[in-house]
N, C-alpha and C. Protein backbone atom coordinates (compact mmCIF):
# COMPACT_ATOMS: atom_id res chain seq x y z
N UNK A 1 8.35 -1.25 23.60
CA UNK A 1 7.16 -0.42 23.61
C UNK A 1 7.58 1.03 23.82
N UNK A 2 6.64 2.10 22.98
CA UNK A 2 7.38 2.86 23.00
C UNK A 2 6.53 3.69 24.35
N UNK A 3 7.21 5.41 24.76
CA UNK A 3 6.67 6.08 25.88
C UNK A 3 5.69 6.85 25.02
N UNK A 4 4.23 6.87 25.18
CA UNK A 4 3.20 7.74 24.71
C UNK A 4 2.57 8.57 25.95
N UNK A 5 2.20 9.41 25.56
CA UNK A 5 1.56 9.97 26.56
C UNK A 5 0.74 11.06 25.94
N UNK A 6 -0.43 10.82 26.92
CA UNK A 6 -1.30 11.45 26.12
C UNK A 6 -1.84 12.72 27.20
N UNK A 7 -2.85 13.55 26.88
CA UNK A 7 -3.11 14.34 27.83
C UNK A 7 -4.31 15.04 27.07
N UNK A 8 -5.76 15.36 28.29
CA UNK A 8 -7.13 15.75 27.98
C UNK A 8 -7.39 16.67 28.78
N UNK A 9 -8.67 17.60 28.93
CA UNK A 9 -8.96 18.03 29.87
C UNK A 9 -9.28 17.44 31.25
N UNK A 10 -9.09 17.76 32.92
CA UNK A 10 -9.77 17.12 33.75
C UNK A 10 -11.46 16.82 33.22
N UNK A 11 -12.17 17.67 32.98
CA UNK A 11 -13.53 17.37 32.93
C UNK A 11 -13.86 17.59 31.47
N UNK A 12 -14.80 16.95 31.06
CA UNK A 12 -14.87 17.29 29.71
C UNK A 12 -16.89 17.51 30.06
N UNK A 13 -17.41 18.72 29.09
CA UNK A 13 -18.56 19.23 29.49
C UNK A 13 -19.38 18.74 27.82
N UNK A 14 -20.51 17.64 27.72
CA UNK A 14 -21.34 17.08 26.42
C UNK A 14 -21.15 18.64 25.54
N UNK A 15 -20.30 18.52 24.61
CA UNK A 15 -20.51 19.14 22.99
C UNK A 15 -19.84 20.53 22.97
N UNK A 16 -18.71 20.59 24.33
CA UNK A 16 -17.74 21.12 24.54
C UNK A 16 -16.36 20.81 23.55
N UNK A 17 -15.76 21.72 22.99
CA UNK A 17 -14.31 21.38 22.15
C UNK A 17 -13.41 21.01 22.99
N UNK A 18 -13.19 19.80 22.91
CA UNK A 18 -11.31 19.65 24.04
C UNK A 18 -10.10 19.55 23.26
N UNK A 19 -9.25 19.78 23.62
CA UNK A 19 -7.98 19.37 23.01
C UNK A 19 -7.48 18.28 23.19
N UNK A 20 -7.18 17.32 22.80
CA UNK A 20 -6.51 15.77 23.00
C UNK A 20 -4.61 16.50 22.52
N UNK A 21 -4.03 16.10 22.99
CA UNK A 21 -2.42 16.20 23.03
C UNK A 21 -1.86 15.09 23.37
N UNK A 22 -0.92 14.20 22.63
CA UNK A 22 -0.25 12.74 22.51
C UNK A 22 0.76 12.86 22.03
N UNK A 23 1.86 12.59 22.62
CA UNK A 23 3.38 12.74 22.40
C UNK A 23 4.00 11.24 22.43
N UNK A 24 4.37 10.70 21.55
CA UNK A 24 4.92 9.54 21.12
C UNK A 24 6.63 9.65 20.93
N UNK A 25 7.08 8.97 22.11
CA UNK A 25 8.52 9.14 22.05
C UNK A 25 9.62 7.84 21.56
N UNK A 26 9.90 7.97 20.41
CA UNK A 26 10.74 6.51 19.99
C UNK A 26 11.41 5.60 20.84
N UNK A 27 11.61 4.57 20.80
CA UNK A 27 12.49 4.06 21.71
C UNK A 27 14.20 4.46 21.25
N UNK A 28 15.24 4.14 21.73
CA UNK A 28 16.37 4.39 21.07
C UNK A 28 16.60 3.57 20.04
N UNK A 29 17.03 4.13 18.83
CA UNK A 29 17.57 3.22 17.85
C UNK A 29 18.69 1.94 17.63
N UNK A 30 18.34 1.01 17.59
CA UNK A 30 19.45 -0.46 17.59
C UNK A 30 20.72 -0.10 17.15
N UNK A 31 21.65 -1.17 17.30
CA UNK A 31 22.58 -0.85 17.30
C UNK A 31 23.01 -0.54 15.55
N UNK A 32 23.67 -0.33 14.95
CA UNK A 32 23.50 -0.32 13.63
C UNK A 32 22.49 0.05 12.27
N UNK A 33 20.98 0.80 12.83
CA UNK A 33 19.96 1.08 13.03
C UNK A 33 20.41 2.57 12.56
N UNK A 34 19.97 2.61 11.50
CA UNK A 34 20.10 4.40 11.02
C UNK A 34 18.61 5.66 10.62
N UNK A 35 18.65 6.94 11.11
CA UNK A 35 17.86 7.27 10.78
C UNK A 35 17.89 8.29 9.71
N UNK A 36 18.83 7.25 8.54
CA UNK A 36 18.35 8.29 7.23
C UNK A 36 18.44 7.09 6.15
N UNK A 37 18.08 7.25 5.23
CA UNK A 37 17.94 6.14 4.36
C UNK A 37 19.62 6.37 3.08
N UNK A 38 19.38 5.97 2.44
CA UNK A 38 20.27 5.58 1.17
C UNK A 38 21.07 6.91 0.64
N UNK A 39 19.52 7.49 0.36
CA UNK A 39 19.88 9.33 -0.36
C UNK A 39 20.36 10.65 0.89
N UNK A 40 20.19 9.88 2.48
CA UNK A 40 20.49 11.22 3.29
C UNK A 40 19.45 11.64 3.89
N UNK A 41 18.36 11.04 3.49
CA UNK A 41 16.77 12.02 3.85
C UNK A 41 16.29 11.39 5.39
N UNK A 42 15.84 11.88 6.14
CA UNK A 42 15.28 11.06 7.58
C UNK A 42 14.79 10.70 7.04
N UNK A 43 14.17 9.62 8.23
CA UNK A 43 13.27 8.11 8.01
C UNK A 43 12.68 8.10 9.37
N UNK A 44 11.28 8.62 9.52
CA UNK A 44 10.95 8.75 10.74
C UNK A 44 10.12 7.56 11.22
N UNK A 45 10.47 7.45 12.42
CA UNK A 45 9.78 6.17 13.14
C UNK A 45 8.52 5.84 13.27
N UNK A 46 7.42 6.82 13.02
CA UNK A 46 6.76 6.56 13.25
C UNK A 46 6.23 7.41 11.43
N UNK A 47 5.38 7.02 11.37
CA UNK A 47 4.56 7.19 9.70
C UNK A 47 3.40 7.67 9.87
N UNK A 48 2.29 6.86 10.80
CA UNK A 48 1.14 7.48 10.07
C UNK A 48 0.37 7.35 11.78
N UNK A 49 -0.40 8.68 12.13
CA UNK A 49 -1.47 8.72 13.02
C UNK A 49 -3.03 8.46 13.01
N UNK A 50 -3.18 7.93 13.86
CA UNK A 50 -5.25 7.64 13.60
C UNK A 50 -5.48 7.73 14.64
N UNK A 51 -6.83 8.71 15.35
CA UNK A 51 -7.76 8.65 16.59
C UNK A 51 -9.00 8.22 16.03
N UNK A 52 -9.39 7.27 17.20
CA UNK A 52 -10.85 6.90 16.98
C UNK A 52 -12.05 7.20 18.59
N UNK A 53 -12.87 7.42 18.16
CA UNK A 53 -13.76 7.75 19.26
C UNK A 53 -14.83 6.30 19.25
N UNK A 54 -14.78 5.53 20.04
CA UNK A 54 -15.94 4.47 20.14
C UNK A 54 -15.85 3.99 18.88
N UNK A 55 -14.95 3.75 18.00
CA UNK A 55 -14.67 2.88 16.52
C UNK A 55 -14.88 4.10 15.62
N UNK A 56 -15.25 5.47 15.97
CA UNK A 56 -15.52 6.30 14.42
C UNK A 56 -14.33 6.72 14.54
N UNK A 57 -13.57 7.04 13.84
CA UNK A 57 -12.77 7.66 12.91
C UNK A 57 -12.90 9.21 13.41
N UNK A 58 -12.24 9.92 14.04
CA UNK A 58 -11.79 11.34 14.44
C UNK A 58 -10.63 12.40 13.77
N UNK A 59 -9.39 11.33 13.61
CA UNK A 59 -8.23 12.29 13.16
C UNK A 59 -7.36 11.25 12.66
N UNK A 60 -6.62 11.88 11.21
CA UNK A 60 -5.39 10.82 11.34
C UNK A 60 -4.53 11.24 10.22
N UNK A 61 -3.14 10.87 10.08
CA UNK A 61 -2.19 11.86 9.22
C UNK A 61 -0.98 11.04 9.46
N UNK A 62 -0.87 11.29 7.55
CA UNK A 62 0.27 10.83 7.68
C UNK A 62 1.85 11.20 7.63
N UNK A 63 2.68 10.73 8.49
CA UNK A 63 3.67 11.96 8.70
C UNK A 63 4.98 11.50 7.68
N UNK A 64 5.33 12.96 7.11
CA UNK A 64 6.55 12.90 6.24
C UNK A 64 7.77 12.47 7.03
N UNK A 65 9.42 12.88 6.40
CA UNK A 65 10.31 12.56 6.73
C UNK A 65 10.95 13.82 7.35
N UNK A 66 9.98 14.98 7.05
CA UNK A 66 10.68 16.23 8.12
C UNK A 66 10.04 16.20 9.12
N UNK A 67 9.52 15.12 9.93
CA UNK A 67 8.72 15.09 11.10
C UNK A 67 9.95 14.31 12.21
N UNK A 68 9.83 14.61 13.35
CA UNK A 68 11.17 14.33 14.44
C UNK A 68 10.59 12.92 14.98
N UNK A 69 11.29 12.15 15.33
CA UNK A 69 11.42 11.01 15.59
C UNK A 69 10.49 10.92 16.67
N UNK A 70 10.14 11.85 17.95
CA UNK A 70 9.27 12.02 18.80
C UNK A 70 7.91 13.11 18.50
N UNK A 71 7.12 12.48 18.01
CA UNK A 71 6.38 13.03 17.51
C UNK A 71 5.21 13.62 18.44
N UNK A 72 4.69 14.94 18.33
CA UNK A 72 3.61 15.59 19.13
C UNK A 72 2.37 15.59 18.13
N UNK A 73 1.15 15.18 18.53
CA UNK A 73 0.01 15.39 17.57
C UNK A 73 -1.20 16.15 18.59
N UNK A 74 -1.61 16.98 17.94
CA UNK A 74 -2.61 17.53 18.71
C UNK A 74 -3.90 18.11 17.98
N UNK A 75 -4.71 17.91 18.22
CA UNK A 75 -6.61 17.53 17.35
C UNK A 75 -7.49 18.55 18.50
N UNK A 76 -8.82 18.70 18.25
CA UNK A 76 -10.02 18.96 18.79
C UNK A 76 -10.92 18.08 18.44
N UNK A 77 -11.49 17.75 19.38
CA UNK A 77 -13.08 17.45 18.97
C UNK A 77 -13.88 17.48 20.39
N UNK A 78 -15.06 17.03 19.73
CA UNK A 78 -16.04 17.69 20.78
C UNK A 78 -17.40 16.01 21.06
N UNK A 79 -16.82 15.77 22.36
CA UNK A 79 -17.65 14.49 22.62
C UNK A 79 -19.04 14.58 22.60
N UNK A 80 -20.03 14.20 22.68
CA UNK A 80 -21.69 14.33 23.30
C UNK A 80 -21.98 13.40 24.16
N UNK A 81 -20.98 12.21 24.38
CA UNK A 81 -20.93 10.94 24.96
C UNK A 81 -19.95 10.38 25.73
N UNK A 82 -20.16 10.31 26.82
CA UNK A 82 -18.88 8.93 27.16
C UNK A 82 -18.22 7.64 26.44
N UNK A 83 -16.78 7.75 25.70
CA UNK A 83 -16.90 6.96 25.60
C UNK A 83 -15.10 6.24 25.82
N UNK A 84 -14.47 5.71 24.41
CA UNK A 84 -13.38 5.42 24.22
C UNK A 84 -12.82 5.94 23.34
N UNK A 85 -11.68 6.65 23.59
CA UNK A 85 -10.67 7.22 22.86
C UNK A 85 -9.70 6.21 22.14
N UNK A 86 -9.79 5.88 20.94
CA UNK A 86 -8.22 4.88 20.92
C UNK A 86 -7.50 5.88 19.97
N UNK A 87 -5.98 5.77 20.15
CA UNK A 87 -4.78 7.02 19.35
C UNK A 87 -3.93 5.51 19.17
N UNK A 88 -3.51 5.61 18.00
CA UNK A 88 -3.02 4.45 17.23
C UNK A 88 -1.87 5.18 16.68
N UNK A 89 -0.59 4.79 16.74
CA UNK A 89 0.67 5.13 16.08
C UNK A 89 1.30 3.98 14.97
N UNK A 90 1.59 3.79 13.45
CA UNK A 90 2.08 3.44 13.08
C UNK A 90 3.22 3.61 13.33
N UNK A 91 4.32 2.30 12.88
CA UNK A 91 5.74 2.53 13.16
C UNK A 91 6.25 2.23 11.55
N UNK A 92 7.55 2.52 11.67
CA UNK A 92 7.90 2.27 9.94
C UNK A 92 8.43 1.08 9.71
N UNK A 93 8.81 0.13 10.86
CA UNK A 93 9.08 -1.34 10.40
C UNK A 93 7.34 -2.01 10.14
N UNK A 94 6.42 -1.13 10.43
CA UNK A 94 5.17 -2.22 10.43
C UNK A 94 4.51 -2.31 11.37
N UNK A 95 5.00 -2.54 12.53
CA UNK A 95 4.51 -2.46 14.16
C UNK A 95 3.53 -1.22 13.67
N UNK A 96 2.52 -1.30 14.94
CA UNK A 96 1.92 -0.33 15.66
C UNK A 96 1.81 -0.07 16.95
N UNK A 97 2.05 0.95 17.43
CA UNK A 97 1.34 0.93 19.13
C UNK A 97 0.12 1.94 19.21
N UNK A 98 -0.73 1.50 19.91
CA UNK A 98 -2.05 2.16 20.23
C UNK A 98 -2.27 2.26 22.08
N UNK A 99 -3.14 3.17 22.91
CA UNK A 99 -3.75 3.77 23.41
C UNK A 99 -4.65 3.91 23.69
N UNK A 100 -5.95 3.26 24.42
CA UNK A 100 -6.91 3.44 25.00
C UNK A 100 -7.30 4.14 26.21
N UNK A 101 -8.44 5.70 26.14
CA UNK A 101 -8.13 6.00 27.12
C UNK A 101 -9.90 6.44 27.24
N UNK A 102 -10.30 6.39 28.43
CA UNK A 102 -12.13 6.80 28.64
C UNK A 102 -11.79 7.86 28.79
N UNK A 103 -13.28 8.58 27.92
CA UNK A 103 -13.55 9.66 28.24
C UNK A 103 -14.98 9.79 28.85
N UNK A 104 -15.01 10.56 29.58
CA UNK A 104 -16.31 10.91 30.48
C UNK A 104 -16.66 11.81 30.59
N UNK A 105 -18.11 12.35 30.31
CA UNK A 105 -18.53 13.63 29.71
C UNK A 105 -19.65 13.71 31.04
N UNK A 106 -19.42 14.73 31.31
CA UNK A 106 -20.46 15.07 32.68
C UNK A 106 -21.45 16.00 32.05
């Protein structure tokens, strides 16, 4: 599993912009385990990002091969509601790891 970490404002204020910031750090690569493919080009661990707010769809992108193995993603949006954050990381064998985190809007 890999180290994610995510980070919000302490308080978040209904229909206020916050910043969400999530740093996804690879695990180390296996033994024999390379990170460039055939032609030389990286092959980054992780591929493609998605945030969801309470199941809608917020942010998501998919990342090339000039992107670093520990990847930083960082979005706005603006809640009206309490709810659930999920940040979902594709990996490039297939795996995913995801992130659930409440948000609470005073």
């Amino acid at each position: 599993m890999a180290d994610i970490r995510i980070r919000l404002p302490p308080t978040i204020h209904s229909g206020e912009s916050v910043e969400v910031t999530t740093l996804a750090l690879a695990p180390p690569l296996a033994e024999g385990e390379s990170e460039f493919d055939a032609a030389g080009l990286p092959i980054p661990y992780y591929v493609a990002f998605e945030a969801e707010f309470d199941g809608h769809p917020l942010f998501s992108s998919l990342l090339g091969p000039g992107v670093s193995r520990n990847v930083m993603v960082s979005f706005f949006f603006g809640p009206d509601r309490s709810g659930l954050l999920t940040l979902r990381w594709r990996r490039r064998e297939g795996g995913s790891e995801s992130r659930e985190v409440p948000v609470v809007v005073s």
